[in-house]
N, C-alpha and C. Protein backbone atom coordinates (compact mmCIF):
# COMPACT_ATOMS: atom_id res chain seq x y z
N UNK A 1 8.19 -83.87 17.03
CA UNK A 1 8.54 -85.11 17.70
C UNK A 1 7.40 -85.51 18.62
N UNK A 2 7.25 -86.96 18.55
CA UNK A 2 6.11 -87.49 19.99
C UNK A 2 6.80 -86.77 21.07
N UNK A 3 5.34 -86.28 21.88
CA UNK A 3 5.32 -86.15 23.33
C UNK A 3 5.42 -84.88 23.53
N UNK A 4 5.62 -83.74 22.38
CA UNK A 4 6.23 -82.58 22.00
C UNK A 4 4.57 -81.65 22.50
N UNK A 5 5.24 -80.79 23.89
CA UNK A 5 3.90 -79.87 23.77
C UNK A 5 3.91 -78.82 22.92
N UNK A 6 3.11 -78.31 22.30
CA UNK A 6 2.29 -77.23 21.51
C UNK A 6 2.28 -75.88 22.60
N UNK A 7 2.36 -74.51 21.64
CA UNK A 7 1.41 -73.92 22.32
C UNK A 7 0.12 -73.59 22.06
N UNK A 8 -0.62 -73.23 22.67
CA UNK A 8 -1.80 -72.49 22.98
C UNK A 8 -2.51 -71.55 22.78
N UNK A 9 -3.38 -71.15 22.26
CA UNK A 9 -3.99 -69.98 21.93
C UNK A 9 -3.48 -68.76 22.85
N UNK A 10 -3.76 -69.11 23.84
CA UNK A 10 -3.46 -68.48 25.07
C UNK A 10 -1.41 -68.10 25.14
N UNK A 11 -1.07 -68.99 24.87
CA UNK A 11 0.57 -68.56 24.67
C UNK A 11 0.47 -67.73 23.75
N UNK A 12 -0.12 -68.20 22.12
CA UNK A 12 0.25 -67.07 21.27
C UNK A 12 -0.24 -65.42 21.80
N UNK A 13 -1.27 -65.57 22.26
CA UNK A 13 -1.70 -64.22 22.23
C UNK A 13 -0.77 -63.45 23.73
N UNK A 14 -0.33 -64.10 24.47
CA UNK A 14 0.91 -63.72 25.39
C UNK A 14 2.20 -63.31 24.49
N UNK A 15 2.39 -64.37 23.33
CA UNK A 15 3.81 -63.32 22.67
C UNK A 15 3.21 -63.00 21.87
N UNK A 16 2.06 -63.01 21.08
CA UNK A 16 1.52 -61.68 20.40
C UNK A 16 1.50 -59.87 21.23
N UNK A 17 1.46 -60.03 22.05
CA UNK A 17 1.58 -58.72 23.12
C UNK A 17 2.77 -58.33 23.40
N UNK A 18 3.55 -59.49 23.79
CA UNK A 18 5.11 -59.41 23.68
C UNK A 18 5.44 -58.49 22.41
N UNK A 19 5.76 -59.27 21.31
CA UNK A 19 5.73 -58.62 19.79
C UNK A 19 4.93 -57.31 19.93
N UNK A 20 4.18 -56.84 20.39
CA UNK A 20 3.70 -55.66 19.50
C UNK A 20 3.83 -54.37 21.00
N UNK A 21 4.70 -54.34 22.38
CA UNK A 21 4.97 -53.97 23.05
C UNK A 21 6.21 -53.76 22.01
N UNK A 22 7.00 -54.44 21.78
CA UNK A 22 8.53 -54.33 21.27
C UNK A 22 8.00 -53.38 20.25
N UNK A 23 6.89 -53.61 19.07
CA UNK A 23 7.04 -52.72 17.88
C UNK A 23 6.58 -51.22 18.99
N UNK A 24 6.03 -50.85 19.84
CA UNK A 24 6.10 -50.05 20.51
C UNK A 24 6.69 -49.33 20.62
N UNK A 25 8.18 -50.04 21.51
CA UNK A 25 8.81 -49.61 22.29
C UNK A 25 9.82 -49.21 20.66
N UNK A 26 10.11 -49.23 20.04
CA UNK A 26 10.86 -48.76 19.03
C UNK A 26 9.78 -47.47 18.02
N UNK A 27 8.53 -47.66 18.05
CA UNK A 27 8.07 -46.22 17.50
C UNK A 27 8.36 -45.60 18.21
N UNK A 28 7.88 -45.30 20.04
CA UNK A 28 8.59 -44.38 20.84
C UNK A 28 9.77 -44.04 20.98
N UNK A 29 10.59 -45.20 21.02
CA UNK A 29 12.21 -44.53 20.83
C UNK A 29 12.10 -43.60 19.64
N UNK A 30 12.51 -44.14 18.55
CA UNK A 30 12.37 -43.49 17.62
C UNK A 30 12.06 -42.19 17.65
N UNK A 31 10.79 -41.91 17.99
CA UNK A 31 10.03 -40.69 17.93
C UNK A 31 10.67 -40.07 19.06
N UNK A 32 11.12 -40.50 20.30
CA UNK A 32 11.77 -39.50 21.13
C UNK A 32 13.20 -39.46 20.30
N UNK A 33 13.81 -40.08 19.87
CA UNK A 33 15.44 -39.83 19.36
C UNK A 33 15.33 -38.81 18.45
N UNK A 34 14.18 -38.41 17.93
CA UNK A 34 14.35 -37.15 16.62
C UNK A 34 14.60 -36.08 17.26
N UNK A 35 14.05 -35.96 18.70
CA UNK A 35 14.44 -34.78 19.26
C UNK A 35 15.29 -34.56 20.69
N UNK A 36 16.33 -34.97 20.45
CA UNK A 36 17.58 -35.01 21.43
C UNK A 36 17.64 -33.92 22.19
N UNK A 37 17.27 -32.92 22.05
CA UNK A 37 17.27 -31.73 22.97
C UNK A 37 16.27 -32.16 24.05
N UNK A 38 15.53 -32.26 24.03
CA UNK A 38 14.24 -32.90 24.70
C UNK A 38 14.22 -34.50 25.62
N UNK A 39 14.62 -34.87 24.81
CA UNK A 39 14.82 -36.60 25.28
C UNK A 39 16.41 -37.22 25.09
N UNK A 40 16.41 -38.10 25.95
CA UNK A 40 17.36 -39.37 25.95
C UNK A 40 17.12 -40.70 26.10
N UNK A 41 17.78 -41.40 25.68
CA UNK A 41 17.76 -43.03 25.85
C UNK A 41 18.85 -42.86 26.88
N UNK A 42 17.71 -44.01 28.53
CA UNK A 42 18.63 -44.06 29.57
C UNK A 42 18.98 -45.63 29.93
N UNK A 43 18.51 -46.66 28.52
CA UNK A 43 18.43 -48.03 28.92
C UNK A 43 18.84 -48.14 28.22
N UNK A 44 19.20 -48.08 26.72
CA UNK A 44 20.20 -48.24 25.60
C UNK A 44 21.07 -47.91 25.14
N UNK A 45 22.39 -48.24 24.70
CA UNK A 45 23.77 -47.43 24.58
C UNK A 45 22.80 -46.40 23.03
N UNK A 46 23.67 -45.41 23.40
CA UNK A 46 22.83 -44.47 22.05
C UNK A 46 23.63 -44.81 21.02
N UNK A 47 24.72 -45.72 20.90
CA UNK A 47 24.92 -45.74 19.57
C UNK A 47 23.80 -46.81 18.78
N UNK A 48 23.19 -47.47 19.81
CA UNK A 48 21.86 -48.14 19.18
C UNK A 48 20.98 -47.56 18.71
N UNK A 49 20.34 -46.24 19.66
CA UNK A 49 18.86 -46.18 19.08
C UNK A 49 19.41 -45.05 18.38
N UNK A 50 20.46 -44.23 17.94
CA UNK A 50 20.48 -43.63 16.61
C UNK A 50 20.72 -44.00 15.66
N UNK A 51 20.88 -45.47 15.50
CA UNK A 51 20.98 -46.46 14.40
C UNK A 51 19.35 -46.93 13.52
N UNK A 52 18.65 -46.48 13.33
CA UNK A 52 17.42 -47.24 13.24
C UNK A 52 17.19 -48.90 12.61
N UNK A 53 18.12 -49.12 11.73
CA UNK A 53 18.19 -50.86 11.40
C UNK A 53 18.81 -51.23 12.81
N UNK A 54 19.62 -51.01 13.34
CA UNK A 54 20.23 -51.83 14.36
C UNK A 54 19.00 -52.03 15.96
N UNK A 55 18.27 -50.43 16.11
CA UNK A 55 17.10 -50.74 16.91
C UNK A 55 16.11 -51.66 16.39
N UNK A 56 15.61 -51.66 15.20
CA UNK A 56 14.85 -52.28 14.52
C UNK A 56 15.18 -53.99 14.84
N UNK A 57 16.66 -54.06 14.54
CA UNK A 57 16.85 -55.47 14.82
C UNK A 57 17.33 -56.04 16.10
N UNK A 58 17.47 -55.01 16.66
CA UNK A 58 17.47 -55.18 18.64
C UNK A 58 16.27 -56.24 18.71
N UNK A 59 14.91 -55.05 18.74
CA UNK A 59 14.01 -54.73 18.74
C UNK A 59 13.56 -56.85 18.05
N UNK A 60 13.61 -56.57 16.72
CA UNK A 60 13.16 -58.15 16.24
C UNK A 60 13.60 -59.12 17.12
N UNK A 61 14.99 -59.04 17.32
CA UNK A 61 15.80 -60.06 18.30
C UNK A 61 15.00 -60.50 19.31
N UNK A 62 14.64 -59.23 19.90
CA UNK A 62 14.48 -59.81 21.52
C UNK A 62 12.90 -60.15 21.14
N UNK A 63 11.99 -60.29 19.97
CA UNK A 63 10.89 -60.75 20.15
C UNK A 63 10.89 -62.75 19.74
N UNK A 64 12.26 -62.48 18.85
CA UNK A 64 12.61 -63.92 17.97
C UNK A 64 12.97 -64.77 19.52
N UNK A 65 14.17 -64.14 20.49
CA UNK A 65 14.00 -64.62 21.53
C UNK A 65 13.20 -65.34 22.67
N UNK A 66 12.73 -63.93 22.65
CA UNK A 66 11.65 -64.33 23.51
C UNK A 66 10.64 -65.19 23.17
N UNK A 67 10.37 -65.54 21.94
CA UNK A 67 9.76 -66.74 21.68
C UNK A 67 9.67 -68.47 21.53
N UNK A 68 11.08 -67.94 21.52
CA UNK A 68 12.35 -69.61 21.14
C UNK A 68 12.02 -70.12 23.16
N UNK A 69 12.63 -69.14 23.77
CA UNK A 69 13.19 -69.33 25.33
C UNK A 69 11.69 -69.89 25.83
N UNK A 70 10.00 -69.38 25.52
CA UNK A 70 8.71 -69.89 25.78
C UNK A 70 8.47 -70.94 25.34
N UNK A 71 9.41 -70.95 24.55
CA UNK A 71 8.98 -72.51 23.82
C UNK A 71 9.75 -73.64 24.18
N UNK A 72 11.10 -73.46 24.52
CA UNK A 72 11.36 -73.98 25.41
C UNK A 72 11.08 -74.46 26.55
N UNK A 73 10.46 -73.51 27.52
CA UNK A 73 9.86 -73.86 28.88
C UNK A 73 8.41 -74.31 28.67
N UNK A 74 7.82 -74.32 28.02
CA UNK A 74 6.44 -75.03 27.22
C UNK A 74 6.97 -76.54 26.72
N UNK A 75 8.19 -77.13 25.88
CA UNK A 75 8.37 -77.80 25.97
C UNK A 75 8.93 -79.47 26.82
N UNK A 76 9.57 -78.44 27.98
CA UNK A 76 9.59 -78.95 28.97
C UNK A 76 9.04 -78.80 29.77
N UNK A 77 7.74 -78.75 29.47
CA UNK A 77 6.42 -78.97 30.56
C UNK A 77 6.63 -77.55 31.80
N UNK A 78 6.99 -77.09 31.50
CA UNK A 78 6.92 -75.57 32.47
C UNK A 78 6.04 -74.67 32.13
N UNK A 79 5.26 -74.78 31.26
CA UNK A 79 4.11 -73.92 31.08
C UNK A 79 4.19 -72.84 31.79
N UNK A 80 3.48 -72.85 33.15
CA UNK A 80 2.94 -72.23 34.08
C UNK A 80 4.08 -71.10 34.23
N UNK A 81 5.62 -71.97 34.35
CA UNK A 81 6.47 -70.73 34.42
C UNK A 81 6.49 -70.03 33.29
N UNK A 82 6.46 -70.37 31.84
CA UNK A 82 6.66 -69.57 30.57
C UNK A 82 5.87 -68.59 31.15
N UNK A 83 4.44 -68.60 31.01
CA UNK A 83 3.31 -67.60 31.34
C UNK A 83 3.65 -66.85 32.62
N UNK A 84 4.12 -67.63 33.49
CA UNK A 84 4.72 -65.85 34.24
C UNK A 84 5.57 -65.26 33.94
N UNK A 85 6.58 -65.86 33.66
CA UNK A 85 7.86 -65.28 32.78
C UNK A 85 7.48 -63.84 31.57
N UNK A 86 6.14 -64.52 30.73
CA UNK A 86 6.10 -64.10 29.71
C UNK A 86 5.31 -62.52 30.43
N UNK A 87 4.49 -62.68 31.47
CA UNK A 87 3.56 -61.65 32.07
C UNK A 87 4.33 -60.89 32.99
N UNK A 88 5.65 -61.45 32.96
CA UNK A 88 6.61 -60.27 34.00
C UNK A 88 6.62 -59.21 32.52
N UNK A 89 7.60 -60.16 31.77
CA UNK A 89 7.92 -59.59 30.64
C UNK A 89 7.19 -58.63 30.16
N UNK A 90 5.79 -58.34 29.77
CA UNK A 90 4.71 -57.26 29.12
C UNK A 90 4.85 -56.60 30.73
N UNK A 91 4.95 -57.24 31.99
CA UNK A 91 4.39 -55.63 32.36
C UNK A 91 5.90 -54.77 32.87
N UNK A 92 7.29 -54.95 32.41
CA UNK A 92 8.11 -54.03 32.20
C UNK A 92 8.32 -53.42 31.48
N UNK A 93 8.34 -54.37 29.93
CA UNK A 93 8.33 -53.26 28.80
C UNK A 93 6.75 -52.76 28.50
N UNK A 94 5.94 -52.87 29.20
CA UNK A 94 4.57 -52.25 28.98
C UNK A 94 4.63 -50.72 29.80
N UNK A 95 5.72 -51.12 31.22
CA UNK A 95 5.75 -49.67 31.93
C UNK A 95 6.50 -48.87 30.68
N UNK A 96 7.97 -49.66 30.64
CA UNK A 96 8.63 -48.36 29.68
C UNK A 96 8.20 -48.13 28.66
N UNK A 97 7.04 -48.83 27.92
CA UNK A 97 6.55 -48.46 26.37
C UNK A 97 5.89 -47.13 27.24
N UNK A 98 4.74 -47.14 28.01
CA UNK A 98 3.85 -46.28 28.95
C UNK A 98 4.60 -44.91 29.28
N UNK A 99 5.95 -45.32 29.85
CA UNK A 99 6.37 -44.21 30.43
C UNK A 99 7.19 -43.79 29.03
N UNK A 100 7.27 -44.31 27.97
CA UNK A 100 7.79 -43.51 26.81
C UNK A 100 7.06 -42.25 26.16
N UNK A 101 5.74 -43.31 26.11
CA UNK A 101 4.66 -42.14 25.53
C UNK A 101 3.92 -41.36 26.39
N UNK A 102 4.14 -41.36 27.59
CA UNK A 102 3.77 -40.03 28.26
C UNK A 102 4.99 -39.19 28.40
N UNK A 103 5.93 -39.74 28.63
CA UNK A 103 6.94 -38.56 28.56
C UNK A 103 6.95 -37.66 27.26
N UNK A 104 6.64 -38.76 25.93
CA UNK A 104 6.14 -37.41 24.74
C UNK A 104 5.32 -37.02 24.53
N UNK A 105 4.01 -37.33 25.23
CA UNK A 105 2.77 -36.53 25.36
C UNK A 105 3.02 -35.37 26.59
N UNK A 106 3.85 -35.74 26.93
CA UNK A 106 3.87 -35.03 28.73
C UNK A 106 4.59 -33.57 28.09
N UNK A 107 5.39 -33.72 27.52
CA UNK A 107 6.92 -32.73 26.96
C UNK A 107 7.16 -32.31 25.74
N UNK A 108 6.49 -33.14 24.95
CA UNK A 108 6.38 -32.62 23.55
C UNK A 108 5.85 -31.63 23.08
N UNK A 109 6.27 -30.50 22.62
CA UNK A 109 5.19 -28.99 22.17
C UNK A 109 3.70 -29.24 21.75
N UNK A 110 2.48 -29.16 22.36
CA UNK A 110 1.55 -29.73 21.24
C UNK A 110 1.55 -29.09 20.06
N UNK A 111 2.02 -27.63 19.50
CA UNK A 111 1.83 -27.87 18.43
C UNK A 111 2.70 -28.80 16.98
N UNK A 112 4.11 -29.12 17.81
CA UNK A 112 4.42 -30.22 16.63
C UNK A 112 3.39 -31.68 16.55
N UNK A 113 2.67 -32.02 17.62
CA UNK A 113 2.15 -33.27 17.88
C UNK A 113 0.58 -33.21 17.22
N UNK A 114 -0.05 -31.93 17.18
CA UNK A 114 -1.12 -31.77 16.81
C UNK A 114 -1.35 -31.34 15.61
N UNK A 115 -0.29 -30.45 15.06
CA UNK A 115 -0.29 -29.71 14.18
C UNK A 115 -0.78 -28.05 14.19
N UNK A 116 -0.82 -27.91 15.00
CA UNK A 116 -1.27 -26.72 15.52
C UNK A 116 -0.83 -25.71 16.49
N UNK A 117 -0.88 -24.74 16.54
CA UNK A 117 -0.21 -24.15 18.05
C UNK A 117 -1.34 -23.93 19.34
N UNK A 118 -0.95 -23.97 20.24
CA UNK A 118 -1.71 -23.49 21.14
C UNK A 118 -1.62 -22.53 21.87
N UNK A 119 -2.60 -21.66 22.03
CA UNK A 119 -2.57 -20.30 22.47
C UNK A 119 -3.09 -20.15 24.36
């Protein structure tokens, strides 16, 4: 439609980061849910992340979301807020992607992670 703003190079590559924080944050789940003795999910009901289609499509959701809701506030000339919105957004799920994979680098045996044992 006339009058209709676009985004931006600069937007895409804000939910390009978005998107690939989320594919993240579901390899780490994942990879911590194989070993339940060790780890838990303390932000998701677990009947989710032992589902893997249903994380998977959490997971898509909130990127399909989060893209519709930027485009929205881009369309109504809020720019400036999308882009903080969108830069809160990466740096929470950027902590918990962060604090996912150190907790399985931190705790994980290295020799399942390396392939090897260590002496």
């Amino acid at each position: 439609a006339e009058g209709r703003e676009g985004l931006a190079p600069t937007d895409w590559a804000l939910l390009g980061a978005g998107a690939t924080l989320r594919f993240l944050d579901y390899k780490s789940t994942v990879k911590a849910m194989s070993d339940p003795a060790n780890f838990r999910e303390v932000e998701l009901p677990n009947a989710l992340v032992h589902c893997r289609p249903g994380l998977g499509a959490f997971e898509a959701s909130t990127v399909v979301g989060n893209y519709y809701a930027y485009r929205f506030f881009v369309e109504h000339r809020h720019r400036t807020l999308a882009r903080w919105g969108q830069a809160l957004n990466l740096a929470v799920v950027g902590w918990t992607v962060g604090r996912n994979y150190y907790e399985l680098n931190e705790f994980w045996p290295r020799q399942k992670t390396l392939g090897f044992e260590r002496k």
